[in-house]
C-alpha atoms as a PDB file:
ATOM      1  CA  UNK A   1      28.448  -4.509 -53.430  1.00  0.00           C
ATOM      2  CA  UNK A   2      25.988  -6.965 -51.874  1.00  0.00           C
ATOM      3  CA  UNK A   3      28.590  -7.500 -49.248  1.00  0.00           C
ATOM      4  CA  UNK A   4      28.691  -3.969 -48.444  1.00  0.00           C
ATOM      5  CA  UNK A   5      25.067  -3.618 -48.125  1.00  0.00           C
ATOM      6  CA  UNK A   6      24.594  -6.541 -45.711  1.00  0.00           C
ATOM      7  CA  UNK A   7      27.709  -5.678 -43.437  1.00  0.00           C
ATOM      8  CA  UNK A   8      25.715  -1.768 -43.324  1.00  0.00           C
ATOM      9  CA  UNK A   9      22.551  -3.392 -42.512  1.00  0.00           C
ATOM     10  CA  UNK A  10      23.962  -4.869 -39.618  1.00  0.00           C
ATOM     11  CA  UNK A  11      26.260  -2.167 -38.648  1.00  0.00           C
ATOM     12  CA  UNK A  12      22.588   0.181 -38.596  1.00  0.00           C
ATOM     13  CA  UNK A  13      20.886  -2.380 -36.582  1.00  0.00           C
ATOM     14  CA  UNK A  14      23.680  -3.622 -33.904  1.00  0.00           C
ATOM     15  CA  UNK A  15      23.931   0.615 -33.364  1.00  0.00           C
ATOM     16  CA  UNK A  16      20.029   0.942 -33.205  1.00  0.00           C
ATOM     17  CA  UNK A  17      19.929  -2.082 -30.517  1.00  0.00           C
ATOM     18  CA  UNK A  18      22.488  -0.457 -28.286  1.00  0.00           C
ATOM     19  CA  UNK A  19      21.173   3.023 -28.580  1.00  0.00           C
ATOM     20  CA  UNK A  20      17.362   1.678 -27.532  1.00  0.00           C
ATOM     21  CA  UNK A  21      19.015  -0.964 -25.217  1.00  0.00           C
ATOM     22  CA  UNK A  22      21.354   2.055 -23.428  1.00  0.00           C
ATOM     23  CA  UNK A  23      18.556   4.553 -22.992  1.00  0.00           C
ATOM     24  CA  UNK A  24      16.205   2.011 -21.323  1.00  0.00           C
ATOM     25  CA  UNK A  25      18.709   1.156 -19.044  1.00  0.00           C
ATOM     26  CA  UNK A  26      20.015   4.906 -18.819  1.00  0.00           C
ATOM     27  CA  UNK A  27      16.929   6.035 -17.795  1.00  0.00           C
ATOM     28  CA  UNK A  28      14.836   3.161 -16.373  1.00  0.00           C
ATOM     29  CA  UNK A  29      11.175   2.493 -16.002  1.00  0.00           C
ATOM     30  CA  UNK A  30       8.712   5.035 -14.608  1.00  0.00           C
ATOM     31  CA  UNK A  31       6.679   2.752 -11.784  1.00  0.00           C
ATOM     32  CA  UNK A  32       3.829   3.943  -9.973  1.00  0.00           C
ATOM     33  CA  UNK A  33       2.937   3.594  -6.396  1.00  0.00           C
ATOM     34  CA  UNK A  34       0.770   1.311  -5.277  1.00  0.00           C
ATOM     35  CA  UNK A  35      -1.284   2.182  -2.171  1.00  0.00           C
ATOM     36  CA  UNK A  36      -4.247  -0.600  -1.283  1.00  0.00           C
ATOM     37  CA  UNK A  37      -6.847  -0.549   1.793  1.00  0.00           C
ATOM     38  CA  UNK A  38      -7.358   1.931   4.850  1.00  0.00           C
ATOM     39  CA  UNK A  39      -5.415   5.286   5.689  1.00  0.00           C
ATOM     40  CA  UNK A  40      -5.333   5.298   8.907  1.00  0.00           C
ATOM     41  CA  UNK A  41      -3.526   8.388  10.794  1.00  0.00           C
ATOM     42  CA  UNK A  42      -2.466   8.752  14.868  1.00  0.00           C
ATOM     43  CA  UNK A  43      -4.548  11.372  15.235  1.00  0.00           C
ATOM     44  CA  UNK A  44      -7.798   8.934  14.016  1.00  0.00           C
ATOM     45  CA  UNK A  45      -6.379   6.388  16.420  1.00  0.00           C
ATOM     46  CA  UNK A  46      -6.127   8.698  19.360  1.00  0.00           C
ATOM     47  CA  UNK A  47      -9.912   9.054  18.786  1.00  0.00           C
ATOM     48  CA  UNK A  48     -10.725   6.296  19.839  1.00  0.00           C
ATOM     49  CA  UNK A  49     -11.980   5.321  23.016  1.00  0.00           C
ATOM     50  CA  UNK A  50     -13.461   2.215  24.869  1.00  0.00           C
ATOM     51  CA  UNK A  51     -17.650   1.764  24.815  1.00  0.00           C
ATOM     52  CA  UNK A  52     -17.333   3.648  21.925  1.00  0.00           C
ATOM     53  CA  UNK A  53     -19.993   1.766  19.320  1.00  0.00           C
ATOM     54  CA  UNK A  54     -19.294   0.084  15.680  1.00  0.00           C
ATOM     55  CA  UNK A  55     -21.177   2.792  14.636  1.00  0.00           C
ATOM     56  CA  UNK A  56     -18.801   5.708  15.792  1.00  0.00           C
ATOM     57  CA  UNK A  57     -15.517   3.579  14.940  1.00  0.00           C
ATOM     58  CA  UNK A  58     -16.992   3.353  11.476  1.00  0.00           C
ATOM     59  CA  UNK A  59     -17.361   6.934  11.792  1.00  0.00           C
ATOM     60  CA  UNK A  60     -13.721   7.908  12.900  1.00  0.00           C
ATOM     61  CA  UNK A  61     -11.914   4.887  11.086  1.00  0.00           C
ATOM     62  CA  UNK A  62     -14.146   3.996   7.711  1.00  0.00           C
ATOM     63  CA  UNK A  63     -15.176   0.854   6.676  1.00  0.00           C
ATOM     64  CA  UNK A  64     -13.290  -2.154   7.759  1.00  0.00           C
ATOM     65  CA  UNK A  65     -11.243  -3.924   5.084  1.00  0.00           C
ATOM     66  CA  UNK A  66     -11.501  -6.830   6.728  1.00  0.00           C
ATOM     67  CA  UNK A  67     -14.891  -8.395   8.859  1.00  0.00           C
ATOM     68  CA  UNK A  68     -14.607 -11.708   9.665  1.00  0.00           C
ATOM     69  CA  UNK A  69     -17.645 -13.362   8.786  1.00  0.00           C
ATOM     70  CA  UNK A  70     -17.707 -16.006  11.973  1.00  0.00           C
ATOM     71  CA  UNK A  71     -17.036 -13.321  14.120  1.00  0.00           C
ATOM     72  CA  UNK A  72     -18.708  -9.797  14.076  1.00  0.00           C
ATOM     73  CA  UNK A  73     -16.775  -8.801  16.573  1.00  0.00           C
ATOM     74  CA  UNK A  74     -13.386  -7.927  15.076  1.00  0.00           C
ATOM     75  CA  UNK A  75     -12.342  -5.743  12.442  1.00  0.00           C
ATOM     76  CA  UNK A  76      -9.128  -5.338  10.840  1.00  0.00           C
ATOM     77  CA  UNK A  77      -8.085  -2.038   8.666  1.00  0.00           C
ATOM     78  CA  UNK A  78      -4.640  -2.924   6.640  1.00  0.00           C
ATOM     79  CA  UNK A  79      -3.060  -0.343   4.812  1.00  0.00           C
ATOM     80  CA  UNK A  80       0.140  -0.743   2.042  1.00  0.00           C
ATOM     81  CA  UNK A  81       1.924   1.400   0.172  1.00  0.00           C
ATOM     82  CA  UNK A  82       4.604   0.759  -2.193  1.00  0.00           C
ATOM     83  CA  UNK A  83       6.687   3.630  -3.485  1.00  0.00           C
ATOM     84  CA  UNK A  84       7.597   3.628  -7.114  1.00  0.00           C
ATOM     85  CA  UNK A  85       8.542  -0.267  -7.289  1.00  0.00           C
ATOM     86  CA  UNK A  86      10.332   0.366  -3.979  1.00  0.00           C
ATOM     87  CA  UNK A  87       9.873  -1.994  -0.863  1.00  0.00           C
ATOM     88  CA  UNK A  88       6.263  -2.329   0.638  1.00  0.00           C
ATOM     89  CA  UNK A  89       5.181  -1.133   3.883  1.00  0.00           C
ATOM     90  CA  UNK A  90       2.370  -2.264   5.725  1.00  0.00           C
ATOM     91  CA  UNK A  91       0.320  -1.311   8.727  1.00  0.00           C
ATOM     92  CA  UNK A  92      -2.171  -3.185  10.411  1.00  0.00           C
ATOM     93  CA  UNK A  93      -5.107  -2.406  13.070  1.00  0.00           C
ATOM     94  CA  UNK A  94      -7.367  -4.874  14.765  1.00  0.00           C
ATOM     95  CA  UNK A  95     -10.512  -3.502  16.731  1.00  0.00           C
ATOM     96  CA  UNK A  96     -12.534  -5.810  19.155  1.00  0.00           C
ATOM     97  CA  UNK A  97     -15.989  -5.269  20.510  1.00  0.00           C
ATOM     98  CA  UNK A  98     -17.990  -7.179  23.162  1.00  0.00           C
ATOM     99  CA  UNK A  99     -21.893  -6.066  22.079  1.00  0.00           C
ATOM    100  CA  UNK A 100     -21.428  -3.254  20.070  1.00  0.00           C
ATOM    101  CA  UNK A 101     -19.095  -1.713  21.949  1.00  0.00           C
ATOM    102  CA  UNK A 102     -15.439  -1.437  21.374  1.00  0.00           C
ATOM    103  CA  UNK A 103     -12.917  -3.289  24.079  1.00  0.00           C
ATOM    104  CA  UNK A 104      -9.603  -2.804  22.640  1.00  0.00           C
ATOM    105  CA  UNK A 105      -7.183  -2.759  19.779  1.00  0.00           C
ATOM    106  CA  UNK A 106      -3.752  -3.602  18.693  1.00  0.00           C
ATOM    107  CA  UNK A 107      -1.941  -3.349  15.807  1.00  0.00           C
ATOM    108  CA  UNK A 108       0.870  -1.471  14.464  1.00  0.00           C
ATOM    109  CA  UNK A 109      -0.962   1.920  15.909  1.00  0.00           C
ATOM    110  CA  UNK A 110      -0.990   2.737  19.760  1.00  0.00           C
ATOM    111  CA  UNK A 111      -2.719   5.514  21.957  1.00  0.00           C
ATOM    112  CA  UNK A 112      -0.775   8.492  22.178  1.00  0.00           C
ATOM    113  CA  UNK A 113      -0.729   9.313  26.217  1.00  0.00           C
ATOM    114  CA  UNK A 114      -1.307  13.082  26.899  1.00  0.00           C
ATOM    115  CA  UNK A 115      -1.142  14.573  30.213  1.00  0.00           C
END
């Protein structure tokens, strides 16, 4: 009888294990995405325009991410995003001014050209 007892016992829990263990597997993990620094959008890019001050790029752009504290001349905005667990993507702009004024900028973003 004791026999029979301990051979149900573990029949109950091996079947428990693979029920739980099968629906985690069945169904997976929920997993959020992740989305970290500045948005940046082509049509906030195409704003932008050389002479323009760190005042008005703050104003189109937002604040930097990134200042770099020995020079107060560049900023750099770096957006990611991962989906759901998925691969991340990044995107990266640099801006450069010479005396308050913006010279240029490169990144992952360039002017659209309109005629």
């Amino acid at each position: 009888m004791k026999n029979n007892r301990v051979a149900l016992l573990t029949f109950v829990t091996i079947l428990a294990f693979l029920v739980i263990s099968g629906g985690c597997s069945r169904f997976g993990v929920y997993r959020i995405d992740v989305q970290q620094g500045n948005v940046l959008t082509q049509e906030m890019i195409d704003q932008l325009k050389p002479g323009m001050t760190k005042a008005q790029v703050n104003y189109v752009l937002g604040t930097p991410l990134l200042i770099d504290t020995f020079s107060q001349d560049r900023w750099d905005y770096v957006y990611s995003q991962q989906p759901g667990g998925e691969e991340r993507v990044q995107q990266r702009l640099s801006v450069f001014f010479k005396k308050d004024q913006l010279t240029h900028f490169q990144g992952d973003f360039k002017p659209q050209i309109t005629d």
